[in-house]
PDB file of N, CA and C in Angstrom:
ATOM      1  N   UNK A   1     115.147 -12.188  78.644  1.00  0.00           N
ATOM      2  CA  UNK A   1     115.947 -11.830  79.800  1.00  0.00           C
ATOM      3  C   UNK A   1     116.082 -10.317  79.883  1.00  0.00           C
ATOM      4  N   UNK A   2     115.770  -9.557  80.996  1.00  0.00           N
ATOM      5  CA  UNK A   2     116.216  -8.331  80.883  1.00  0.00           C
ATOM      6  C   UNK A   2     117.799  -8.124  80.981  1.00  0.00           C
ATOM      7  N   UNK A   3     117.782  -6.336  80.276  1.00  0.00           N
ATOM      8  CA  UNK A   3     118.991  -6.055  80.012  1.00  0.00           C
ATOM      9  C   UNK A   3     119.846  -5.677  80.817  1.00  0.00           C
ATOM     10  N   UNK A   4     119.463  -5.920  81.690  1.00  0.00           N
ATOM     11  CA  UNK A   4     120.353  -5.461  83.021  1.00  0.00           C
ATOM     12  C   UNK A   4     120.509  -7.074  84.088  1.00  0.00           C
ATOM     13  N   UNK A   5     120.209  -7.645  83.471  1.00  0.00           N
ATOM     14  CA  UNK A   5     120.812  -9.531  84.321  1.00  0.00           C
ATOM     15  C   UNK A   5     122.187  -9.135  84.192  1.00  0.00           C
ATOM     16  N   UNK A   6     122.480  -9.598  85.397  1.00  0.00           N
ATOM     17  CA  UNK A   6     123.876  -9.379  86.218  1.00  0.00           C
ATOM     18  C   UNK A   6     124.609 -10.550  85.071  1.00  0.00           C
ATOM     19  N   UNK A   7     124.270 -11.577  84.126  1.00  0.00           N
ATOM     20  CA  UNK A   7     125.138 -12.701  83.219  1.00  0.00           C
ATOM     21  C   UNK A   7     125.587 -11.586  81.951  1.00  0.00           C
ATOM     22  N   UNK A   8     125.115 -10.466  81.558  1.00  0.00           N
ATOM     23  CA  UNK A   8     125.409  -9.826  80.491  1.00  0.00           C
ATOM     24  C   UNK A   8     126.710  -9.093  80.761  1.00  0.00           C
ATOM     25  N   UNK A   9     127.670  -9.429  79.733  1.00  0.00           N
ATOM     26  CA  UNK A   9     128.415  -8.935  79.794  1.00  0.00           C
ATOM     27  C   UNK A   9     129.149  -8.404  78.164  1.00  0.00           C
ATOM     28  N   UNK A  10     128.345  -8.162  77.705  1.00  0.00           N
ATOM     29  CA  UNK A  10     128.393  -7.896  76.245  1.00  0.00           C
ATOM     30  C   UNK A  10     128.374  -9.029  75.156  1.00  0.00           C
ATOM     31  N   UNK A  11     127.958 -10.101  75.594  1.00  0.00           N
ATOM     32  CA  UNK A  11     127.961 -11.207  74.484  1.00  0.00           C
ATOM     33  C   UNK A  11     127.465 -11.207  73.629  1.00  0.00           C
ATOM     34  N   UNK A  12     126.568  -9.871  73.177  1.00  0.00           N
ATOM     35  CA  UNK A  12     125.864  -9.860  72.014  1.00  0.00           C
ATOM     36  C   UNK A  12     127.075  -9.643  71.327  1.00  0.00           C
ATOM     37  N   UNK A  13     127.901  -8.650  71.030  1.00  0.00           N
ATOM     38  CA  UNK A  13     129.245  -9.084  70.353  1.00  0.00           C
ATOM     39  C   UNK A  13     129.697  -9.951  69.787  1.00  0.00           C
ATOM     40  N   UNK A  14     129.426 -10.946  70.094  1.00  0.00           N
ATOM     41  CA  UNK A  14     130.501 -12.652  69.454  1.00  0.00           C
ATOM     42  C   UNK A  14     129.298 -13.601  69.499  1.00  0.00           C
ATOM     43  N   UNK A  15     127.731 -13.498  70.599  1.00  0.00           N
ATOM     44  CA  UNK A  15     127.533 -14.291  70.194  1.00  0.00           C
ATOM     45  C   UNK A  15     125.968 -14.791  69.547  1.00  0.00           C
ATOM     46  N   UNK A  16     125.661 -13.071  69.128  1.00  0.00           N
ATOM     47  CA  UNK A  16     124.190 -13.046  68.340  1.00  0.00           C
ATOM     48  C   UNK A  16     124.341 -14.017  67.439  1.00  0.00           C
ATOM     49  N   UNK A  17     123.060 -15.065  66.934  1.00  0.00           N
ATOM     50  CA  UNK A  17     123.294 -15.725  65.899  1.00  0.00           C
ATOM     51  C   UNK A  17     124.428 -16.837  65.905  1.00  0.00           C
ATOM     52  N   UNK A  18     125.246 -17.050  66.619  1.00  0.00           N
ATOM     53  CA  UNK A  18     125.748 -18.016  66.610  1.00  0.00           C
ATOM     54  C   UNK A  18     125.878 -19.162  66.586  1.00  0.00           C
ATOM     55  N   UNK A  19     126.248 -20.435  65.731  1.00  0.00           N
ATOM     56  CA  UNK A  19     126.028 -21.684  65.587  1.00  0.00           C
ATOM     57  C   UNK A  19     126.793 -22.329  67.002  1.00  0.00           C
ATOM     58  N   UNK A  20     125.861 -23.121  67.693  1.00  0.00           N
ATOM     59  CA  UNK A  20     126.337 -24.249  68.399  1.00  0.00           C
ATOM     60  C   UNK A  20     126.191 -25.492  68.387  1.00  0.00           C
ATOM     61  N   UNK A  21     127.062 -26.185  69.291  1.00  0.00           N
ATOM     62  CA  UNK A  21     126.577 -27.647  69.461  1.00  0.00           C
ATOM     63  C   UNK A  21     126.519 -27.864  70.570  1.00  0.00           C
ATOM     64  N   UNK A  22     125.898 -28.589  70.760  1.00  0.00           N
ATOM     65  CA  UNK A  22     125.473 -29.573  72.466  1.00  0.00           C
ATOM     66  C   UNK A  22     126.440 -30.598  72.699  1.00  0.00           C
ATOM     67  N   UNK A  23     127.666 -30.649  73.302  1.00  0.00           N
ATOM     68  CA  UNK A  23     127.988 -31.800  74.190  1.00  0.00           C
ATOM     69  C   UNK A  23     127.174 -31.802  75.378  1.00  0.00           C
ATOM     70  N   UNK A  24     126.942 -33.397  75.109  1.00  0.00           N
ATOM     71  CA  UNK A  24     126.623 -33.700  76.395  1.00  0.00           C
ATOM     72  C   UNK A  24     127.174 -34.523  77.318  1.00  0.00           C
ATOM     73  N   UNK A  25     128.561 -34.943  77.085  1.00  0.00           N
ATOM     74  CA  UNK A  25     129.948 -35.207  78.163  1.00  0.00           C
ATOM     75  C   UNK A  25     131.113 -34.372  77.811  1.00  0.00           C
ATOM     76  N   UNK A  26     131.368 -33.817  78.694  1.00  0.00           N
ATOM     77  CA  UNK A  26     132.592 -32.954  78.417  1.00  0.00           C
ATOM     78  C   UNK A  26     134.178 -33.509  77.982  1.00  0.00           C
ATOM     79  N   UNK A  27     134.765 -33.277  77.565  1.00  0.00           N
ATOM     80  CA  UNK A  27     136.182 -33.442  77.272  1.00  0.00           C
ATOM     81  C   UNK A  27     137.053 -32.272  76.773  1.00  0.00           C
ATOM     82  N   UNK A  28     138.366 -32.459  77.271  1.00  0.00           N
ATOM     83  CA  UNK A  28     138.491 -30.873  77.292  1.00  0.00           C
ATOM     84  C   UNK A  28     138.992 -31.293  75.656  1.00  0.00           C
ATOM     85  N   UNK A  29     138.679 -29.649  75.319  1.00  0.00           N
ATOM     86  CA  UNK A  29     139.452 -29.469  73.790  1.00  0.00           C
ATOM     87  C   UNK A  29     140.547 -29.390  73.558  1.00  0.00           C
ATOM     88  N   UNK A  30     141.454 -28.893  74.663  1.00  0.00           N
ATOM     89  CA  UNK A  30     142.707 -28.852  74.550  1.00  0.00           C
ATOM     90  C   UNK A  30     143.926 -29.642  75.645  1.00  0.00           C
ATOM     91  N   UNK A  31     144.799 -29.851  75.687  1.00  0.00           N
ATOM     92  CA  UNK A  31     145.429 -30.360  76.731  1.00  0.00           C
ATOM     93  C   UNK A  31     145.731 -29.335  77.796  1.00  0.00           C
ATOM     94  N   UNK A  32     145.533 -28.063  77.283  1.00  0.00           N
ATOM     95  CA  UNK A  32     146.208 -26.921  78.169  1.00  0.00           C
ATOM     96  C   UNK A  32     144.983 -27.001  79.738  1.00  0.00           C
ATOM     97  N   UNK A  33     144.085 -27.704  79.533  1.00  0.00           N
ATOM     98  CA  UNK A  33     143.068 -27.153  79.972  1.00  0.00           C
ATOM     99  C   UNK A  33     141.868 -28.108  80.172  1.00  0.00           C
ATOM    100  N   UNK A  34     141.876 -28.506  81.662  1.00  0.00           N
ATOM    101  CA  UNK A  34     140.539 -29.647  82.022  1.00  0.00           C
ATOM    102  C   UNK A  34     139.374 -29.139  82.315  1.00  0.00           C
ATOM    103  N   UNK A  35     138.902 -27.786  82.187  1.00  0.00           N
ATOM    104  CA  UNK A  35     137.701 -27.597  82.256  1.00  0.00           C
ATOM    105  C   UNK A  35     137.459 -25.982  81.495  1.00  0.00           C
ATOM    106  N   UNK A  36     135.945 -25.649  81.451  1.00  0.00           N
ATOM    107  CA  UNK A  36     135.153 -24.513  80.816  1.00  0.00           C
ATOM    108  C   UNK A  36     134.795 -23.781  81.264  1.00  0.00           C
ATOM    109  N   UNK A  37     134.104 -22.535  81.445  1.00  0.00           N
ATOM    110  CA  UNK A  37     133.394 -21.508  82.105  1.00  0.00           C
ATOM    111  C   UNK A  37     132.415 -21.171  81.751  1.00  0.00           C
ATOM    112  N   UNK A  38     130.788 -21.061  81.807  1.00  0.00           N
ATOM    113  CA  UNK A  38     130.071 -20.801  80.960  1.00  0.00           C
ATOM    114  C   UNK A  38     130.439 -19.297  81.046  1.00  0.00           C
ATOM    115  N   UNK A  39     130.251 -18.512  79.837  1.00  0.00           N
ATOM    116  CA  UNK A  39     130.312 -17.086  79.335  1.00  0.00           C
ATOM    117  C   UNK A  39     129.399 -16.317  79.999  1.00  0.00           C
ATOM    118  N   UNK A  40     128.517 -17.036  80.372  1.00  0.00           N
ATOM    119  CA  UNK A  40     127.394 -15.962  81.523  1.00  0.00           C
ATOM    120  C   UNK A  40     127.519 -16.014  82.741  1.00  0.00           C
ATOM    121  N   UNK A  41     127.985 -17.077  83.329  1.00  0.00           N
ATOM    122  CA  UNK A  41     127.174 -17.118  84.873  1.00  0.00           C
ATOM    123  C   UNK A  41     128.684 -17.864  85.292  1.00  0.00           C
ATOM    124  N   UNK A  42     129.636 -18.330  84.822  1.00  0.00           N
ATOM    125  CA  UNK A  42     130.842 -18.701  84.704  1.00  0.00           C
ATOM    126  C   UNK A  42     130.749 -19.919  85.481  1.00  0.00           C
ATOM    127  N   UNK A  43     129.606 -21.139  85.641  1.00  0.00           N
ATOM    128  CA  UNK A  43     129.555 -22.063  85.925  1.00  0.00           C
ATOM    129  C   UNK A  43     130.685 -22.938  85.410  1.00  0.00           C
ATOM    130  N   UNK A  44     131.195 -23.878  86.552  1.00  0.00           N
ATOM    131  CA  UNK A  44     132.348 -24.538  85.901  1.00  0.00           C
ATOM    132  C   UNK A  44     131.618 -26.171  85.266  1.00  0.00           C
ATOM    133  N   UNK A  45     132.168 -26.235  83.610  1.00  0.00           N
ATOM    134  CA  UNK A  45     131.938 -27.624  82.790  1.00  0.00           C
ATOM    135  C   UNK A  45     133.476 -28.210  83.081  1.00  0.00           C
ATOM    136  N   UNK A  46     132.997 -29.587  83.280  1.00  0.00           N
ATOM    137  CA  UNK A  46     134.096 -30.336  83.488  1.00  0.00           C
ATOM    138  C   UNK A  46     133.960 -31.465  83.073  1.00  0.00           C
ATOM    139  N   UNK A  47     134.830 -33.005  83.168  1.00  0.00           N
ATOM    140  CA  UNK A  47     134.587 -34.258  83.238  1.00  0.00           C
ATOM    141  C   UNK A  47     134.258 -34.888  84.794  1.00  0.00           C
ATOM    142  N   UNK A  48     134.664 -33.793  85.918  1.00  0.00           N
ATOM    143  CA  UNK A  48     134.514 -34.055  87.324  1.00  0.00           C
ATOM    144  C   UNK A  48     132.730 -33.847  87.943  1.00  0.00           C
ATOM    145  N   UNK A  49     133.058 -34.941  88.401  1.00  0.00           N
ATOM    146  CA  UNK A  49     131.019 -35.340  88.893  1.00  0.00           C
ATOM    147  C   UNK A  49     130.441 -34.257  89.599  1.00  0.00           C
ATOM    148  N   UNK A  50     131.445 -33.124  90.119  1.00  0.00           N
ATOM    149  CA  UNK A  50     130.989 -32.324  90.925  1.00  0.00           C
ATOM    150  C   UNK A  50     130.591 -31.025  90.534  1.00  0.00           C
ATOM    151  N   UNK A  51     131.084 -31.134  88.566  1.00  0.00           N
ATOM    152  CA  UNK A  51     130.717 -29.545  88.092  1.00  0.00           C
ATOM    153  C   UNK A  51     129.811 -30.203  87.355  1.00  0.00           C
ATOM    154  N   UNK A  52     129.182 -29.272  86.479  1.00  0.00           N
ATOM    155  CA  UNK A  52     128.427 -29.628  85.055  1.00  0.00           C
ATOM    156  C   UNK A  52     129.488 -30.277  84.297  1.00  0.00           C
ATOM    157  N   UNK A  53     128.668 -31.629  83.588  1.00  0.00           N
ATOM    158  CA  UNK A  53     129.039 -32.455  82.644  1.00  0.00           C
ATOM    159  C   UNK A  53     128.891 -31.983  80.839  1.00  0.00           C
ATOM    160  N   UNK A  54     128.072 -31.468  81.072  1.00  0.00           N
ATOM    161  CA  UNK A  54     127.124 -30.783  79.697  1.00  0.00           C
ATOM    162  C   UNK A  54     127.416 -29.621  79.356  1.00  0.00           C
ATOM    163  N   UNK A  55     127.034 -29.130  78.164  1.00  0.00           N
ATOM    164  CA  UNK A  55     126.579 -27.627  77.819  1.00  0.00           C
ATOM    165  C   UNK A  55     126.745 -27.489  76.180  1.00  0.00           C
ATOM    166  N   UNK A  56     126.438 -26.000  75.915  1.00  0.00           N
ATOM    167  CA  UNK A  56     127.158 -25.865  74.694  1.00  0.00           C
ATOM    168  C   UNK A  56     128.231 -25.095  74.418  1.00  0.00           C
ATOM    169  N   UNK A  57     128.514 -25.168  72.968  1.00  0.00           N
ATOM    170  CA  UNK A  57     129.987 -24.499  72.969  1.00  0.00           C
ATOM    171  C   UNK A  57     129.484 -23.974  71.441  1.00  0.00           C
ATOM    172  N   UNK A  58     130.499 -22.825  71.102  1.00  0.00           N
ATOM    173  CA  UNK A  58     130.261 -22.717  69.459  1.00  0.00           C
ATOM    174  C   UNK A  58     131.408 -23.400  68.530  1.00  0.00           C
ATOM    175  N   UNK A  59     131.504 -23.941  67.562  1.00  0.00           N
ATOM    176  CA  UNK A  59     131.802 -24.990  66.786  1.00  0.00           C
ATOM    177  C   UNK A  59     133.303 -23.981  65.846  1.00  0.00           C
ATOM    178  N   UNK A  60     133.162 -22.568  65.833  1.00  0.00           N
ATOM    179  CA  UNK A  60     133.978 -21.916  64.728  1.00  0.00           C
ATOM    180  C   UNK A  60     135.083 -21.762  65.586  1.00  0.00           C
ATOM    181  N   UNK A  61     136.324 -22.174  64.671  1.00  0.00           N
ATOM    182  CA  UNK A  61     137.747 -21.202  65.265  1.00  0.00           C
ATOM    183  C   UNK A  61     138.217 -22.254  66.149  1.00  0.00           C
ATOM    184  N   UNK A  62     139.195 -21.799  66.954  1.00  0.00           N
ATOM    185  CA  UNK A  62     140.179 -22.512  67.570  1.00  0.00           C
ATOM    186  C   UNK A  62     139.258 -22.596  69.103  1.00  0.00           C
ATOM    187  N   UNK A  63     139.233 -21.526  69.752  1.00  0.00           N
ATOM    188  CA  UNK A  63     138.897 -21.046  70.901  1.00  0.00           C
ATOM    189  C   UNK A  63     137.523 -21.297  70.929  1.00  0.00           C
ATOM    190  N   UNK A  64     136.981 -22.103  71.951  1.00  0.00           N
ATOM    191  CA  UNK A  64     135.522 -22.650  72.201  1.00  0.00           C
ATOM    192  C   UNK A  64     134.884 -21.309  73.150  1.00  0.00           C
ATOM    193  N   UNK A  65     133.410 -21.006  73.271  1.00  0.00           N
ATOM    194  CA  UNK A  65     132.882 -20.205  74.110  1.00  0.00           C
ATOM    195  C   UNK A  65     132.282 -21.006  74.629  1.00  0.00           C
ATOM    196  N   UNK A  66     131.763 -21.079  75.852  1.00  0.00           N
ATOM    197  CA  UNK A  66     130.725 -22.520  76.246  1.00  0.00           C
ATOM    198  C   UNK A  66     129.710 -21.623  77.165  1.00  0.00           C
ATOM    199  N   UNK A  67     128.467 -22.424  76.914  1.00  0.00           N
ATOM    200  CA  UNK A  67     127.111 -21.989  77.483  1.00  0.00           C
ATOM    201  C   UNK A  67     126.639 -22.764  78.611  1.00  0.00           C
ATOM    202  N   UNK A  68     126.226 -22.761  79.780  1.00  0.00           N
ATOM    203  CA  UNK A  68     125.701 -23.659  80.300  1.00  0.00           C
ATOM    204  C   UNK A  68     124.218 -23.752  80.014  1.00  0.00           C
ATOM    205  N   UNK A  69     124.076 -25.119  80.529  1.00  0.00           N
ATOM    206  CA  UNK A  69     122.228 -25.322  79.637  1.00  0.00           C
ATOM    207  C   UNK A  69     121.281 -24.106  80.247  1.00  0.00           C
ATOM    208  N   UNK A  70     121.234 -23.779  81.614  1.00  0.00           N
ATOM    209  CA  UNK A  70     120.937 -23.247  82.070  1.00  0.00           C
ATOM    210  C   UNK A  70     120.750 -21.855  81.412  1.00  0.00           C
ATOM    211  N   UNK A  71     121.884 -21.305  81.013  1.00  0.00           N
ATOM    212  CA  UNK A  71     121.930 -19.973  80.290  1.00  0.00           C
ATOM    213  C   UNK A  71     121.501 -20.007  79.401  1.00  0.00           C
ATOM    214  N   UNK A  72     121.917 -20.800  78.451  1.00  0.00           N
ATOM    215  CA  UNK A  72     121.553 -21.703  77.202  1.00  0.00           C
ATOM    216  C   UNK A  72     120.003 -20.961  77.242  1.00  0.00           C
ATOM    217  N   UNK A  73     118.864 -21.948  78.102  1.00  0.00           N
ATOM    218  CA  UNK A  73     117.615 -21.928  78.056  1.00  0.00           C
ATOM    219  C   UNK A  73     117.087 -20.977  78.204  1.00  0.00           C
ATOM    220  N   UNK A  74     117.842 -19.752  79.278  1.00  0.00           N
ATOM    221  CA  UNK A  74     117.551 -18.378  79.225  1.00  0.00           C
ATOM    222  C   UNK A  74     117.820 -17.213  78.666  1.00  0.00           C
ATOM    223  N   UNK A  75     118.655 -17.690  77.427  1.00  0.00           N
ATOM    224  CA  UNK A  75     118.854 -16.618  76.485  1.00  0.00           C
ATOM    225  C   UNK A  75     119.388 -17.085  74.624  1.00  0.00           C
ATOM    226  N   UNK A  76     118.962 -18.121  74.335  1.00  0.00           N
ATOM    227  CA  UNK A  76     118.338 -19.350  73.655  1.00  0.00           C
ATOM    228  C   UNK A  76     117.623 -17.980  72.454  1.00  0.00           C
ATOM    229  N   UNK A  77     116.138 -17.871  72.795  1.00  0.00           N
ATOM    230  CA  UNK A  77     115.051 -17.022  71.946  1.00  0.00           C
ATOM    231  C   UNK A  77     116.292 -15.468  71.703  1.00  0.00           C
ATOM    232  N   UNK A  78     116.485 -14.530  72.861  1.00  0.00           N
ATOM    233  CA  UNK A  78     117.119 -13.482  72.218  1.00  0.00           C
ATOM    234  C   UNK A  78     118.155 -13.463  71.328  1.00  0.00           C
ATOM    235  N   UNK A  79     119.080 -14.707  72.007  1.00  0.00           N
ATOM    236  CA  UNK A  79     120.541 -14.569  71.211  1.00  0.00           C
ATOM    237  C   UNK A  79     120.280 -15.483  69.611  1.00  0.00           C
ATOM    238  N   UNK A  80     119.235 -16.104  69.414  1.00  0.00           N
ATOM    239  CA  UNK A  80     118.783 -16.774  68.026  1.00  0.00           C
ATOM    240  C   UNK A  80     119.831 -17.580  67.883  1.00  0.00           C
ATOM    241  N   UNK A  81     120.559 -18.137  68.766  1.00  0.00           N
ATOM    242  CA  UNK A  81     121.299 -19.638  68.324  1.00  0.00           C
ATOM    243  C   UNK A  81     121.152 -21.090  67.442  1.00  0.00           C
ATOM    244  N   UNK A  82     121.911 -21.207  66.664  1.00  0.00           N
ATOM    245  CA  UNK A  82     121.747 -22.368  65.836  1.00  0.00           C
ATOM    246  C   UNK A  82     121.859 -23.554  66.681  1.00  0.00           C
ATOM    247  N   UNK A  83     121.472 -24.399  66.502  1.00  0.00           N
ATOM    248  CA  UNK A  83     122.274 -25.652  67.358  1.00  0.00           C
ATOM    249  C   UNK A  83     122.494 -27.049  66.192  1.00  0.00           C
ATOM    250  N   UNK A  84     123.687 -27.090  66.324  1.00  0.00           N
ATOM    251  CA  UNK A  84     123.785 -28.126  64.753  1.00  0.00           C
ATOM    252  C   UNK A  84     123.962 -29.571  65.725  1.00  0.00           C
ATOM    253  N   UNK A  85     123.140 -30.506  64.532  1.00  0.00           N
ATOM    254  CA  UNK A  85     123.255 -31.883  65.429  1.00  0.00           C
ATOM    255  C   UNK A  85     124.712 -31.973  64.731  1.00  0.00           C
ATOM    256  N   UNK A  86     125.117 -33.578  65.938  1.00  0.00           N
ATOM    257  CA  UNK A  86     126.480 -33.521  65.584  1.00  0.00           C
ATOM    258  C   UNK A  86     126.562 -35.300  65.677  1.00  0.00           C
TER     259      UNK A  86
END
């Protein structure tokens, strides 16, 4: 991806190398909160038929980051993501 895609917003920060996992139905993690944002492109993940159902998230800490597949697939090779089965 070049370095100037309008989705960069410094995520090399938090999320070079980072371990994820793949849901592939959403549920929220917390009660505070029925849906996700992907970190790039701020697509909304939800349980509602009308957003994305899917994506990934990283597995450490309290606070989830979530990827949409989409982003996922386009920055996958640079960012060297783990993806742990689950």
């Amino acid at each position: 991806m070049a370095k100037d895609d309008w989705r960069r917003t410094g995520q090399e920060a938090y999320l070079m190398e980072a371990e994820l996992q793949y849901i592939d139905e959403y549920v929220p993690h917390s009660g505070a909160c029925e849906h996700e944002n992907c970190c790039f492109c701020s697509e909304k993940i939800s349980a509602d038929e009308d957003d994305l159902n899917s994506g990934y998230c990283t597995i450490d800490g309290e606070e989830r980051t979530w990827i949409c597949s989409y982003c996922f697939d386009d920055f996958q090779d640079e960012f060297r993501w783990k993806v742990q089965e689950v």
